[in-house]
PDB file of N, CA and C in Angstrom:
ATOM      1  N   UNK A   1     -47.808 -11.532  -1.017  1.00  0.00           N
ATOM      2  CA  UNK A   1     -46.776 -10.689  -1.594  1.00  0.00           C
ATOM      3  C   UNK A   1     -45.525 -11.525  -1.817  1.00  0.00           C
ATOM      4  N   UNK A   2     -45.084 -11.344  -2.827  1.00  0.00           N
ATOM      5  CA  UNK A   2     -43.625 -11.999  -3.353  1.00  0.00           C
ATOM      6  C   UNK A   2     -42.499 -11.637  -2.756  1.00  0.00           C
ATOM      7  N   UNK A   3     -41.159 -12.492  -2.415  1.00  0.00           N
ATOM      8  CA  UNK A   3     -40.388 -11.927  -1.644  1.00  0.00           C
ATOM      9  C   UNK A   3     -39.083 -12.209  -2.725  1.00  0.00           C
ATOM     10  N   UNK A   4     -38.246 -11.049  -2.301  1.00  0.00           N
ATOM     11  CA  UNK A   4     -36.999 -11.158  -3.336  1.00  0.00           C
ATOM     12  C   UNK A   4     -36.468 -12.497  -3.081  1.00  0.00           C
ATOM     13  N   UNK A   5     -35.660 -13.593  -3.537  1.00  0.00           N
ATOM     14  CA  UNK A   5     -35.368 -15.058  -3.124  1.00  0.00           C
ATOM     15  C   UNK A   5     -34.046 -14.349  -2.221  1.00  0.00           C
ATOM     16  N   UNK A   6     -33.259 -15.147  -1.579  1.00  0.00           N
ATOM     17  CA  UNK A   6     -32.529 -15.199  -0.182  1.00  0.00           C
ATOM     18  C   UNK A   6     -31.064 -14.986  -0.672  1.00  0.00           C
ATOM     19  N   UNK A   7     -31.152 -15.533  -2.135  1.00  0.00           N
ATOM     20  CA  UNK A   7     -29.769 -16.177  -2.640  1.00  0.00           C
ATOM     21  C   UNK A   7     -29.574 -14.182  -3.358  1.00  0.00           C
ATOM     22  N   UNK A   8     -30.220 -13.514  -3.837  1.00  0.00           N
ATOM     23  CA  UNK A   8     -29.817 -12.539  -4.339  1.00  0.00           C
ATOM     24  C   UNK A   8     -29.291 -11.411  -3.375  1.00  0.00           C
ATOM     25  N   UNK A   9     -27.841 -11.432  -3.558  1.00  0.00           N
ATOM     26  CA  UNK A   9     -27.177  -9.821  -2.647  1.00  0.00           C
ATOM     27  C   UNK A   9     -27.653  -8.969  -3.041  1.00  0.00           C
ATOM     28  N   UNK A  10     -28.536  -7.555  -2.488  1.00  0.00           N
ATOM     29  CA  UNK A  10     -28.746  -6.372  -2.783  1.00  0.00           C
ATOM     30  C   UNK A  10     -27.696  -5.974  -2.539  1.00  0.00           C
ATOM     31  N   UNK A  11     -26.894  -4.971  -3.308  1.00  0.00           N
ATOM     32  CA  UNK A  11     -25.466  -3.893  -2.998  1.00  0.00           C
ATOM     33  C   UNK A  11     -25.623  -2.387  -3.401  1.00  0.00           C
ATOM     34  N   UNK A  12     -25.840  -1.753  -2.620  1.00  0.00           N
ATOM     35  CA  UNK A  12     -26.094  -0.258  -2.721  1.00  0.00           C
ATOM     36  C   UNK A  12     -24.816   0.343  -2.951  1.00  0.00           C
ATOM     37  N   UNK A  13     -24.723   1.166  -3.764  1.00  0.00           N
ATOM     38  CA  UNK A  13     -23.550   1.981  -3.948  1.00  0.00           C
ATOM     39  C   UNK A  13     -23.909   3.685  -4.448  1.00  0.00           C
ATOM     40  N   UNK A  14     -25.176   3.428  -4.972  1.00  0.00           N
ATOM     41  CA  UNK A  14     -25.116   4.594  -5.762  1.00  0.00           C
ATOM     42  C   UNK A  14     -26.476   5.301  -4.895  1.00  0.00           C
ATOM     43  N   UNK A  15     -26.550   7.075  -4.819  1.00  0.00           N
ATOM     44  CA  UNK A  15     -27.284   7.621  -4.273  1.00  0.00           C
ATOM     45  C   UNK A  15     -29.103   7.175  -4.730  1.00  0.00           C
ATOM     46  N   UNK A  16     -29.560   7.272  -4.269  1.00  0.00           N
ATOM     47  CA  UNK A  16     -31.349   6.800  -4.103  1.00  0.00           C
ATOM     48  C   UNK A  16     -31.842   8.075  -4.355  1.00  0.00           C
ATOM     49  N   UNK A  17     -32.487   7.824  -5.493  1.00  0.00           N
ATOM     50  CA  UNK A  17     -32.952   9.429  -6.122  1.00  0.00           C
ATOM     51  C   UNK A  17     -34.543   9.745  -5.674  1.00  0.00           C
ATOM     52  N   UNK A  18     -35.611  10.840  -5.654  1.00  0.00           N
ATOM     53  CA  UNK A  18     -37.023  10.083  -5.959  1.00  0.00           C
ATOM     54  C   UNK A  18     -37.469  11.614  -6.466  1.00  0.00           C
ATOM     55  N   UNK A  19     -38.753  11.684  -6.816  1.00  0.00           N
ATOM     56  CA  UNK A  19     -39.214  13.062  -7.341  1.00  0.00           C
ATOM     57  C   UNK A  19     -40.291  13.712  -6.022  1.00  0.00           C
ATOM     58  N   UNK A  20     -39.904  14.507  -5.946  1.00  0.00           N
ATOM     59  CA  UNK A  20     -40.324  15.409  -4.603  1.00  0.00           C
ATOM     60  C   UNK A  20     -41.963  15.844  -4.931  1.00  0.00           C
ATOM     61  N   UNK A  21     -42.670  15.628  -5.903  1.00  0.00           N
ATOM     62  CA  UNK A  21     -44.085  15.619  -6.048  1.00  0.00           C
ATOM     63  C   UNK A  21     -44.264  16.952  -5.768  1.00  0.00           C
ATOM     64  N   UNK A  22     -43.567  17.764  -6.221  1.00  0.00           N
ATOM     65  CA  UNK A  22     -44.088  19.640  -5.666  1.00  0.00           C
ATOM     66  C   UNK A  22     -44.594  20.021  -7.120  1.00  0.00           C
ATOM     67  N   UNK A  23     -46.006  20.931  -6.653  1.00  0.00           N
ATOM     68  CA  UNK A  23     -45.922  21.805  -7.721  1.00  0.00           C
ATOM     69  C   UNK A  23     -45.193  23.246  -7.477  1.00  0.00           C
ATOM     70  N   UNK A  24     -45.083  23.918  -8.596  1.00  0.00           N
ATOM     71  CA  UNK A  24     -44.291  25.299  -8.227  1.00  0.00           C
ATOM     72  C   UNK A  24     -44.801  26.312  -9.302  1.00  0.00           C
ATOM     73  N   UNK A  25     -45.183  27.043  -8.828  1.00  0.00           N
ATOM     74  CA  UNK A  25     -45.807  28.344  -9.907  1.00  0.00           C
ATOM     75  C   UNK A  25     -45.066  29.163  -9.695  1.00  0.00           C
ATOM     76  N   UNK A  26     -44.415  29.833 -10.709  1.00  0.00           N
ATOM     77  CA  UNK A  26     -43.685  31.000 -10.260  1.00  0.00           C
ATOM     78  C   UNK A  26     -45.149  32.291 -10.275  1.00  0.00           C
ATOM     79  N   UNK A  27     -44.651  33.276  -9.591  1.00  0.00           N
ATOM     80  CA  UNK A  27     -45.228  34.637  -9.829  1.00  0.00           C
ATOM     81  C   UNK A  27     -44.783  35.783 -10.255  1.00  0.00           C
ATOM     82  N   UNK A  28     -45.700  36.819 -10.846  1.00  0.00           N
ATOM     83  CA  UNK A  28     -45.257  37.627 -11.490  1.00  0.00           C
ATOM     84  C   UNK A  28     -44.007  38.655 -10.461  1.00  0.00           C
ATOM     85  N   UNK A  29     -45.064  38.806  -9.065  1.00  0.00           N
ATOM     86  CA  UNK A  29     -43.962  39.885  -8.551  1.00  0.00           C
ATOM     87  C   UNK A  29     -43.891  38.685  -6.735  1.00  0.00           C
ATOM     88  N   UNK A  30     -42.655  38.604  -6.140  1.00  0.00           N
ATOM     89  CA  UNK A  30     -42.389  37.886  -5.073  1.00  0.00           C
ATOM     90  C   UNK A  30     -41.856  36.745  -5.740  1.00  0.00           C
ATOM     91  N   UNK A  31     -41.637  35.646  -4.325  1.00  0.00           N
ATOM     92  CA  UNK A  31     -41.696  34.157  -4.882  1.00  0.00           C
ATOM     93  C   UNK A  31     -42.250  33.580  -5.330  1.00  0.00           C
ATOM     94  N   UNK A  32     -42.283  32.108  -6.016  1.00  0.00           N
ATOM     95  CA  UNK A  32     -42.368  31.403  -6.562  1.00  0.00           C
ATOM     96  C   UNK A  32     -43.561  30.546  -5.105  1.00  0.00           C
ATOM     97  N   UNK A  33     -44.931  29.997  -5.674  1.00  0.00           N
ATOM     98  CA  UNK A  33     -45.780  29.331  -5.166  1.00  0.00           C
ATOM     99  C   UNK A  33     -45.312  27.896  -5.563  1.00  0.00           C
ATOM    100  N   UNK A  34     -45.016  27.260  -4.140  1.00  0.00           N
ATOM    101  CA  UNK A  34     -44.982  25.791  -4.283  1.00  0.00           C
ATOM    102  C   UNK A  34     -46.054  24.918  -3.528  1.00  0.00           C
ATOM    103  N   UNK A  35     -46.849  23.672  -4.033  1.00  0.00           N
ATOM    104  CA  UNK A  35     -47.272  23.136  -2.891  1.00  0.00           C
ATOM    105  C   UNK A  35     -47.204  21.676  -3.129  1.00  0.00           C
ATOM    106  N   UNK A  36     -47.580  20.778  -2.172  1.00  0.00           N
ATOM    107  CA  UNK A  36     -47.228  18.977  -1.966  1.00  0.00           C
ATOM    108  C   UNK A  36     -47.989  18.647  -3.255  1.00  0.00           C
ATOM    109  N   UNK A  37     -47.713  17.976  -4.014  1.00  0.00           N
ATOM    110  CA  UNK A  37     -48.908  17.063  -4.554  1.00  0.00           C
ATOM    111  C   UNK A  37     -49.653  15.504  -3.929  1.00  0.00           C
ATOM    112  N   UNK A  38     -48.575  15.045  -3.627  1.00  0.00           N
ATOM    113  CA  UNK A  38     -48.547  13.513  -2.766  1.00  0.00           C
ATOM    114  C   UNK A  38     -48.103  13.542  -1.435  1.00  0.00           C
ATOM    115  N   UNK A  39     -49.000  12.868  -0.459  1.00  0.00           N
ATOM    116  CA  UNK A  39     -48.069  12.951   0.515  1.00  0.00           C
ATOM    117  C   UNK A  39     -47.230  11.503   0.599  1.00  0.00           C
ATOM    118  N   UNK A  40     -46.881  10.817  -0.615  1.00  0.00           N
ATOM    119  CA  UNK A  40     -45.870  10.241  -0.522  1.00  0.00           C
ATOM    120  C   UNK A  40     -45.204  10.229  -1.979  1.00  0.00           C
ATOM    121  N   UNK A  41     -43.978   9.692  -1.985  1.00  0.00           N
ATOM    122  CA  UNK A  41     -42.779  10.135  -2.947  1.00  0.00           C
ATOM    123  C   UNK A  41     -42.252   8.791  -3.226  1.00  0.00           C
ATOM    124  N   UNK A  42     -42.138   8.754  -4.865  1.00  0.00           N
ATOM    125  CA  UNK A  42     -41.715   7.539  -5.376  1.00  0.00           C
ATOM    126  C   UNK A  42     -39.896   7.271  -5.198  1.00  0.00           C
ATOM    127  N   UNK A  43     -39.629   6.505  -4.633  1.00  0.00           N
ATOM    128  CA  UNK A  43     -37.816   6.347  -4.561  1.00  0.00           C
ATOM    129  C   UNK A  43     -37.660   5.767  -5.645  1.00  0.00           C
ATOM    130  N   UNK A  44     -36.443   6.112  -6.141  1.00  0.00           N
ATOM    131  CA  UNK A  44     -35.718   4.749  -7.194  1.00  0.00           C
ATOM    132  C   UNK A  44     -34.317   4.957  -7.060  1.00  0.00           C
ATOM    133  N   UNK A  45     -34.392   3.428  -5.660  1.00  0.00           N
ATOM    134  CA  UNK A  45     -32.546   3.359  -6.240  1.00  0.00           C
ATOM    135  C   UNK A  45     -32.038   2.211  -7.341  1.00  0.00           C
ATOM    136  N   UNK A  46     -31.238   2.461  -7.550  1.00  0.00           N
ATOM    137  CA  UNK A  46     -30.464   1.971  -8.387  1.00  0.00           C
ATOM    138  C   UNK A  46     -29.184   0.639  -7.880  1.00  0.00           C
ATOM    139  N   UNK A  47     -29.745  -0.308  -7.156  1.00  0.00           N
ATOM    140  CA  UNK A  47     -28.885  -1.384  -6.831  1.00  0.00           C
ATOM    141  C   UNK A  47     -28.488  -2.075  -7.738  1.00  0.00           C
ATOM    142  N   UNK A  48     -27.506  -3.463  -7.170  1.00  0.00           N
ATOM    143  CA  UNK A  48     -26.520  -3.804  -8.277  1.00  0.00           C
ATOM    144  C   UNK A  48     -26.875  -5.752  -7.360  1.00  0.00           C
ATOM    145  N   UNK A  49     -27.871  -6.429  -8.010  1.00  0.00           N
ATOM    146  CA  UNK A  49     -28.537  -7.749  -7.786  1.00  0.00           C
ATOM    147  C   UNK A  49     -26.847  -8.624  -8.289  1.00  0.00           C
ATOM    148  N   UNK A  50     -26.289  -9.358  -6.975  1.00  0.00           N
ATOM    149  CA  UNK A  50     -25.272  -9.656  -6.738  1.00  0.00           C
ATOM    150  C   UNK A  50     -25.519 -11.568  -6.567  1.00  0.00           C
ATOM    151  N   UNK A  51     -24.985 -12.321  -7.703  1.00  0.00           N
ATOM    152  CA  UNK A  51     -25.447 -13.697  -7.849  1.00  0.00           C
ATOM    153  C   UNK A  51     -24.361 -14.434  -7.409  1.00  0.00           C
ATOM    154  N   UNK A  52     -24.111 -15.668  -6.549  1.00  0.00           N
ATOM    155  CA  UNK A  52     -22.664 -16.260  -6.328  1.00  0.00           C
ATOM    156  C   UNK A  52     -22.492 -17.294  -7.252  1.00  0.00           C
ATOM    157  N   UNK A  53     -23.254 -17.267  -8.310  1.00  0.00           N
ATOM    158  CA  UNK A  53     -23.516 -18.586  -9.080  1.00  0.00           C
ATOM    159  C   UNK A  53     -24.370 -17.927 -10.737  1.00  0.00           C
ATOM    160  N   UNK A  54     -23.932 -18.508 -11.850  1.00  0.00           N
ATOM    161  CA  UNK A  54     -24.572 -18.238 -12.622  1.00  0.00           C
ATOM    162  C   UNK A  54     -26.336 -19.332 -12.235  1.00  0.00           C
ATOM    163  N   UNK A  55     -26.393 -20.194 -11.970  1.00  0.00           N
ATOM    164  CA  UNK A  55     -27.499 -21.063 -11.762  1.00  0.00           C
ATOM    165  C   UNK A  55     -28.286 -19.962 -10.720  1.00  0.00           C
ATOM    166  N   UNK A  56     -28.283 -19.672  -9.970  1.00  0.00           N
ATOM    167  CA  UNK A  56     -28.664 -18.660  -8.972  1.00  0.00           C
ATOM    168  C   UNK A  56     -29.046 -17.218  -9.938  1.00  0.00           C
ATOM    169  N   UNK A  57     -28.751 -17.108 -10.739  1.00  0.00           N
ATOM    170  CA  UNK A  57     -29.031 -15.908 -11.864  1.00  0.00           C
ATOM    171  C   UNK A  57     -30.353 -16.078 -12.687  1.00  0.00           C
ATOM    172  N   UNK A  58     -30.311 -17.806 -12.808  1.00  0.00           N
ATOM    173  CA  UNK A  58     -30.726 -18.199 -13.845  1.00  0.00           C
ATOM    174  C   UNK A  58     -32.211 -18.477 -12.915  1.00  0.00           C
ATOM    175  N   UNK A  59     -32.182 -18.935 -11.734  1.00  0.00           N
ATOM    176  CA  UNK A  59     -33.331 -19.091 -11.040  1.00  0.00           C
ATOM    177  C   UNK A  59     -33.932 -17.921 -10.441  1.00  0.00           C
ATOM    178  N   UNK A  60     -33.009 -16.866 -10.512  1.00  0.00           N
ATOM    179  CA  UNK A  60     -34.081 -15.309 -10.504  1.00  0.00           C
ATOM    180  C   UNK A  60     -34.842 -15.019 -11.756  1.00  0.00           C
ATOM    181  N   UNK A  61     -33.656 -15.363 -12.697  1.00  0.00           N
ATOM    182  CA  UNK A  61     -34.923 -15.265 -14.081  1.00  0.00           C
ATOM    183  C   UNK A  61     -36.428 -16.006 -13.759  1.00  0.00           C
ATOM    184  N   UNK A  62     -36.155 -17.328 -13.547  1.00  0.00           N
ATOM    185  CA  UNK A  62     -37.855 -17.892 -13.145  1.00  0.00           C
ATOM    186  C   UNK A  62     -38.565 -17.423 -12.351  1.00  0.00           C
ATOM    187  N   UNK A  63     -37.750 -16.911 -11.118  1.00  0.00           N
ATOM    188  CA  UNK A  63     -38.781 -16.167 -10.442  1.00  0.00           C
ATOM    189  C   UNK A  63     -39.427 -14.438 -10.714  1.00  0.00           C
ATOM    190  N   UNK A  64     -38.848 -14.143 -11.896  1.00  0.00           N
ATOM    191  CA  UNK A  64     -38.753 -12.694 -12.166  1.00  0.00           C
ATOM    192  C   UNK A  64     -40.209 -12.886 -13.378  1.00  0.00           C
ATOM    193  N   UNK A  65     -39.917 -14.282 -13.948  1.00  0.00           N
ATOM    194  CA  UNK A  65     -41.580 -15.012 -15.373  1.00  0.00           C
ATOM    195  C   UNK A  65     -42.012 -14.963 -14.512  1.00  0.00           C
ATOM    196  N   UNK A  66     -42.373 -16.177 -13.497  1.00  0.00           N
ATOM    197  CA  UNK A  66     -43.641 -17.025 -13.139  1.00  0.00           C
ATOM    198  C   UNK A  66     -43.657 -16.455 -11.447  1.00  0.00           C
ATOM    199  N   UNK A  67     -42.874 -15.650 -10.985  1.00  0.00           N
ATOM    200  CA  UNK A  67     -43.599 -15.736 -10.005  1.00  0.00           C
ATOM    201  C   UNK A  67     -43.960 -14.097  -9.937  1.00  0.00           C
ATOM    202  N   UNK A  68     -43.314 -12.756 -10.176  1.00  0.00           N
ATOM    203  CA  UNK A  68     -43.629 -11.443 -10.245  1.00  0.00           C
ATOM    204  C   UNK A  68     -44.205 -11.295 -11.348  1.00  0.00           C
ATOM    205  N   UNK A  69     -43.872 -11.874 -12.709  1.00  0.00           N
ATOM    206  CA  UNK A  69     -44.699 -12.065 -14.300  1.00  0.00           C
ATOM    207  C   UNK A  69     -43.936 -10.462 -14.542  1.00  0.00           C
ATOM    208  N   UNK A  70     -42.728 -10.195 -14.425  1.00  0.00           N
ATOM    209  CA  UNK A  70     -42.265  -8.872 -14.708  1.00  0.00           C
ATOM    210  C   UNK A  70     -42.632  -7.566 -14.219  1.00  0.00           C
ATOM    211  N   UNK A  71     -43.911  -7.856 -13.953  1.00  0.00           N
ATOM    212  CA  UNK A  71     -44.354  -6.247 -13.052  1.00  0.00           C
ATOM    213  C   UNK A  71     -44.655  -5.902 -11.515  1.00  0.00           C
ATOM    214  N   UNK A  72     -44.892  -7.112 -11.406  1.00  0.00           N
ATOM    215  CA  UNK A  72     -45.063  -6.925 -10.113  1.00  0.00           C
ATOM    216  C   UNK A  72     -44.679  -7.035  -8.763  1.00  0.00           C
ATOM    217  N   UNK A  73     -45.106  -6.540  -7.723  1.00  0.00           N
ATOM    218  CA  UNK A  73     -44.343  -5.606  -6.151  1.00  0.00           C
ATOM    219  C   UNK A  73     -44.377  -7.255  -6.014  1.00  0.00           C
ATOM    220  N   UNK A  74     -42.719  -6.702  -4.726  1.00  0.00           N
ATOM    221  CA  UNK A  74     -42.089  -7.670  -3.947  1.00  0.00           C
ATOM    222  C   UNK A  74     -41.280  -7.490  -3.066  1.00  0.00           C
ATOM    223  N   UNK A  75     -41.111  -7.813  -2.109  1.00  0.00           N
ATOM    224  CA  UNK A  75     -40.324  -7.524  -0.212  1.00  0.00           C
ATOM    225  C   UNK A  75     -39.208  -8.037  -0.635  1.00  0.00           C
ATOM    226  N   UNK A  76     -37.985  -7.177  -0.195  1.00  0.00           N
ATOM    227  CA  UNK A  76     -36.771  -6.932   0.078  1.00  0.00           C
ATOM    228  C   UNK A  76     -36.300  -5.934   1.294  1.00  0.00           C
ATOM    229  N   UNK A  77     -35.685  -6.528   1.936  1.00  0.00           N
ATOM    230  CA  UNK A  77     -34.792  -5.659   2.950  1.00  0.00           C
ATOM    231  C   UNK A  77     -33.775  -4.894   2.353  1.00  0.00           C
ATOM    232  N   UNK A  78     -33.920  -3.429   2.499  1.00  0.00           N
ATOM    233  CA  UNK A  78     -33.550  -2.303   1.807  1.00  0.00           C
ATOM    234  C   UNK A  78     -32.010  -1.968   2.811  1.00  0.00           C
ATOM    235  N   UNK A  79     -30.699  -2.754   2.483  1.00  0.00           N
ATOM    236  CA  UNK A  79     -29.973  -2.457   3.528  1.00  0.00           C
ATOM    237  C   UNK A  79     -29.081  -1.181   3.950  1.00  0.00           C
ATOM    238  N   UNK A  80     -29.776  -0.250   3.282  1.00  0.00           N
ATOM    239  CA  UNK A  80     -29.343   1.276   3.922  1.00  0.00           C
ATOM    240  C   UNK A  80     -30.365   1.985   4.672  1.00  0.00           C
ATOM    241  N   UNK A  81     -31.633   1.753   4.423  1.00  0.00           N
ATOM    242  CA  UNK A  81     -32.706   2.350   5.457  1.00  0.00           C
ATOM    243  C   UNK A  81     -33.032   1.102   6.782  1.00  0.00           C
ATOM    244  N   UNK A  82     -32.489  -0.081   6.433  1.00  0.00           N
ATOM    245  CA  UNK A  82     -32.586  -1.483   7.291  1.00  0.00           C
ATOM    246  C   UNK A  82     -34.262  -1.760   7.780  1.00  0.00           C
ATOM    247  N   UNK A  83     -34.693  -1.701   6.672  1.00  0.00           N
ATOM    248  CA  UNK A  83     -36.428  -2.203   6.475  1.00  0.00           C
ATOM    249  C   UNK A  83     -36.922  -2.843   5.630  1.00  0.00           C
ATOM    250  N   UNK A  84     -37.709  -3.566   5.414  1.00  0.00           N
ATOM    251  CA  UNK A  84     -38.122  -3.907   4.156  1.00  0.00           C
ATOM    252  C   UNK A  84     -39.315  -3.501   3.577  1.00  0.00           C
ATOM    253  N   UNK A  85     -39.144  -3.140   2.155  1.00  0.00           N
ATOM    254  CA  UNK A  85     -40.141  -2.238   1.656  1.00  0.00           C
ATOM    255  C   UNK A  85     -40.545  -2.990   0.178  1.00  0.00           C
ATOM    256  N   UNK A  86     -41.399  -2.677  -0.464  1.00  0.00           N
ATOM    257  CA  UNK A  86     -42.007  -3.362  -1.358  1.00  0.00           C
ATOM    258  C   UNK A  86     -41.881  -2.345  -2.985  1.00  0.00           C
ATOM    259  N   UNK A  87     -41.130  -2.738  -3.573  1.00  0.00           N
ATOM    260  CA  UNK A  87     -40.736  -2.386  -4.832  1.00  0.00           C
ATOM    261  C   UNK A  87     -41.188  -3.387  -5.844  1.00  0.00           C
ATOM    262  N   UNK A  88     -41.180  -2.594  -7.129  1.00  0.00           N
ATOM    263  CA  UNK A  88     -40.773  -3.101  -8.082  1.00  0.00           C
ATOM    264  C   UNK A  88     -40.081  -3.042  -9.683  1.00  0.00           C
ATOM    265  N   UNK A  89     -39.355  -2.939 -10.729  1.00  0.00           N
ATOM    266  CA  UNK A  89     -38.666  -2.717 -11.522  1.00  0.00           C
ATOM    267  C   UNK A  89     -39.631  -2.017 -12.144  1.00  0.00           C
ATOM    268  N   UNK A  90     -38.808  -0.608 -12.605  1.00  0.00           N
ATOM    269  CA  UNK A  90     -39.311   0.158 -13.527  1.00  0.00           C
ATOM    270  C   UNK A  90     -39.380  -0.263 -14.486  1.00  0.00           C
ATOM    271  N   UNK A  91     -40.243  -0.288 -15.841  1.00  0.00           N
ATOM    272  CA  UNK A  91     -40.689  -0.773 -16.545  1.00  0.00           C
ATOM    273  C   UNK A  91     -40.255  -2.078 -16.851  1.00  0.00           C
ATOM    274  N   UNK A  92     -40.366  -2.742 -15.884  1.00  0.00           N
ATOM    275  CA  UNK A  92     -40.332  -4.122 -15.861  1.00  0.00           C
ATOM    276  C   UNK A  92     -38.784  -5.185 -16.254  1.00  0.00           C
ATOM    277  N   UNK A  93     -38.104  -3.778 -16.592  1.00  0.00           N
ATOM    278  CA  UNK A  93     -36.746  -4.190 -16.488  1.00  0.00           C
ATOM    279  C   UNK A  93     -35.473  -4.362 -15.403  1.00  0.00           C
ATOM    280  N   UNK A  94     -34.614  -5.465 -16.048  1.00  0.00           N
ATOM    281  CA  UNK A  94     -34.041  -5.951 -14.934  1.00  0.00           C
ATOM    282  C   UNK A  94     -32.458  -6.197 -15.543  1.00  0.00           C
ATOM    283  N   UNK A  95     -32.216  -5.385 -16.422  1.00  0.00           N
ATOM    284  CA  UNK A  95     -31.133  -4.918 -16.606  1.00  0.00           C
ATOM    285  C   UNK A  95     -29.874  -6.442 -17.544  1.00  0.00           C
ATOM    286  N   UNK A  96     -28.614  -6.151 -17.913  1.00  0.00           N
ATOM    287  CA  UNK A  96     -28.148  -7.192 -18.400  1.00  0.00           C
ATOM    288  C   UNK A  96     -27.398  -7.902 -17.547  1.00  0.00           C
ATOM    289  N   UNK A  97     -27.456  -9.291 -17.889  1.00  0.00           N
ATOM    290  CA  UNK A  97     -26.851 -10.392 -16.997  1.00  0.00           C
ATOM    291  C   UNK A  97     -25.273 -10.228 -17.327  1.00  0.00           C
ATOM    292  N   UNK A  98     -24.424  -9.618 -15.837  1.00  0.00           N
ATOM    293  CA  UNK A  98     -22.410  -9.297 -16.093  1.00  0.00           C
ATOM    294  C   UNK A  98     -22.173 -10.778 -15.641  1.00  0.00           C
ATOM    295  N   UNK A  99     -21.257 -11.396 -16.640  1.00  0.00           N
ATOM    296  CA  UNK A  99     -20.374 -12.640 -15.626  1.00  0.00           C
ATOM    297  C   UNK A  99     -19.126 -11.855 -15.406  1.00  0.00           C
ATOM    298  N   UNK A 100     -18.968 -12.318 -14.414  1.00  0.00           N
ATOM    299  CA  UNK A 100     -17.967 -11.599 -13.221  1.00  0.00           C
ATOM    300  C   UNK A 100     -16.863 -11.942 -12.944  1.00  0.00           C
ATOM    301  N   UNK A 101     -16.765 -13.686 -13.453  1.00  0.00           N
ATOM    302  CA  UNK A 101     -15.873 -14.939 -13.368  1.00  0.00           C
ATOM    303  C   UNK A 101     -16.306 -15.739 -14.490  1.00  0.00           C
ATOM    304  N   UNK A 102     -14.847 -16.507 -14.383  1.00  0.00           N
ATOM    305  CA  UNK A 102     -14.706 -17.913 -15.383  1.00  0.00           C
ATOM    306  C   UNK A 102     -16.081 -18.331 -15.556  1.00  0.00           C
ATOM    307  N   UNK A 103     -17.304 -18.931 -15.742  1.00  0.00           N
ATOM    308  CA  UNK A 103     -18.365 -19.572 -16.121  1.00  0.00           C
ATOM    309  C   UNK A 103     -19.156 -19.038 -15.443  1.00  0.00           C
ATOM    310  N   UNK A 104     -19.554 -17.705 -15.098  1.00  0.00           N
ATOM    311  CA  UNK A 104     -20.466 -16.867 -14.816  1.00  0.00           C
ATOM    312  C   UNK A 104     -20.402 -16.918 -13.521  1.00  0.00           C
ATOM    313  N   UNK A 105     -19.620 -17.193 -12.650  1.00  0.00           N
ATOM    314  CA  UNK A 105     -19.686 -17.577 -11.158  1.00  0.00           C
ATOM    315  C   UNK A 105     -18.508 -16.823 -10.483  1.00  0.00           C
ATOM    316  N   UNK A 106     -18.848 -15.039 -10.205  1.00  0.00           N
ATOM    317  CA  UNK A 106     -20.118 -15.144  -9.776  1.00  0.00           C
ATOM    318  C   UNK A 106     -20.765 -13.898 -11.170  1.00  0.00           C
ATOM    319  N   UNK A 107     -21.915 -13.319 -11.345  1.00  0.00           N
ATOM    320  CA  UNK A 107     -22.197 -12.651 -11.901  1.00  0.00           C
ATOM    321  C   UNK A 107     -22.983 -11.504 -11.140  1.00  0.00           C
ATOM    322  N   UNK A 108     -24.030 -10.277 -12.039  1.00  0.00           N
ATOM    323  CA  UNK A 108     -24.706  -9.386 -11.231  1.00  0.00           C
ATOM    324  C   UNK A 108     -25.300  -8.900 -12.156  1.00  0.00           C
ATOM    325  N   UNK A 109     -26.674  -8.517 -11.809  1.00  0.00           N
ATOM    326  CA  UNK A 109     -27.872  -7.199 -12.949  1.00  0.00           C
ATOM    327  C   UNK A 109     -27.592  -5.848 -12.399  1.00  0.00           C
ATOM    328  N   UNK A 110     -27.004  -4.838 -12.945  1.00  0.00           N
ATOM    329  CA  UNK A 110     -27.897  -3.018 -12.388  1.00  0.00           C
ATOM    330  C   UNK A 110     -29.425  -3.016 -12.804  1.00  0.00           C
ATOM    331  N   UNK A 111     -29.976  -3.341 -11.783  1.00  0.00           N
ATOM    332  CA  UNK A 111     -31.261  -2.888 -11.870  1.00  0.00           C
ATOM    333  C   UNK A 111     -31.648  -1.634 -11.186  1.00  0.00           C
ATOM    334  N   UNK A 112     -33.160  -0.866 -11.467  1.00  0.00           N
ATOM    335  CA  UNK A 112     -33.505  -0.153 -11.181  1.00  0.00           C
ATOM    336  C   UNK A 112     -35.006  -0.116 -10.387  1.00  0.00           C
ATOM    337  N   UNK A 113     -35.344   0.530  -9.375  1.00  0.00           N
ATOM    338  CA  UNK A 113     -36.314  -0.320  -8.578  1.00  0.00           C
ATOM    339  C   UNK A 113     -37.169   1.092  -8.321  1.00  0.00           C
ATOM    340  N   UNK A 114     -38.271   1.235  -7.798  1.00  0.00           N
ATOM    341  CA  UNK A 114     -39.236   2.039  -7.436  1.00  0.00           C
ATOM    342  C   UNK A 114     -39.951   1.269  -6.803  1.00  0.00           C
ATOM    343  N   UNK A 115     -40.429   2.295  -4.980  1.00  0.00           N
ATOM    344  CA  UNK A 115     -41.341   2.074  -4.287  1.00  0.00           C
ATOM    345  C   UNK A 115     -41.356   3.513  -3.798  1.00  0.00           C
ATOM    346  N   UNK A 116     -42.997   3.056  -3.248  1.00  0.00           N
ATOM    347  CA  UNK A 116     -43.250   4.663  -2.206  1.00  0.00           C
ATOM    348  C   UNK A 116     -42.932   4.914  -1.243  1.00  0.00           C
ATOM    349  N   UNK A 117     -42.373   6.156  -0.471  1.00  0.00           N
ATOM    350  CA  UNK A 117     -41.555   6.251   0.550  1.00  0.00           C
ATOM    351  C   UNK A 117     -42.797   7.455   1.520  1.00  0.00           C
TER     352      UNK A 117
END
């Protein structure tokens, strides 16, 4: 399994959404029939991949080709649940490269991530 590289800050800011996998039938007379579909639930938060270096940006790009090839799962320590869990970019995107400073140093992607919880 691929591991996020060391040099990229994960920065959480924004709430961690996921879809609750219920079905729900309403009925004609009473409540509404709900039941589980999955007993597990896809998360997607929405972190903000934090570079101290444009070169450090540029070497996630290589590892984002040749070593995930764009789709595929990889270990990161998730630092609001403080675990590491295995995600990977929704449709394979990884959002636009911000320079942040004078010659890209430092810069950051909003990416968007999904794993099962």
């Amino acid at each position: 399994m691929a591991t996020l590289p060391s040099y990229v800050r994960v920065l959480f800011g924004m709430p961690e959404g996921f879809d609750p996998s219920v079905q729900r039938t309403e009925m004609e007379k009473g409540p509404a029939m709900q039941r589980v579909l999955n007993s597990r639930v896809m998360m997607n938060p929405d972190p903000v991949f934090w570079f101290a270096s444009y070169a450090d940006a540029m070497a996630f790009e290589t590892w984002y080709f040749d070593v995930i090839k764009r789709v595929g799962y990889f270990d990161f320590f998730h630092p609001l649940r403080r675990q590491t869990v295995s995600a990977r970019f929704v449709g394979g995107d990884i959002g636009d490269l911000v320079p942040l400073g004078p010659g890209g140093n430092p810069c950051e992607r909003q990416v968007r991530l999904e794993y099962q919880r």
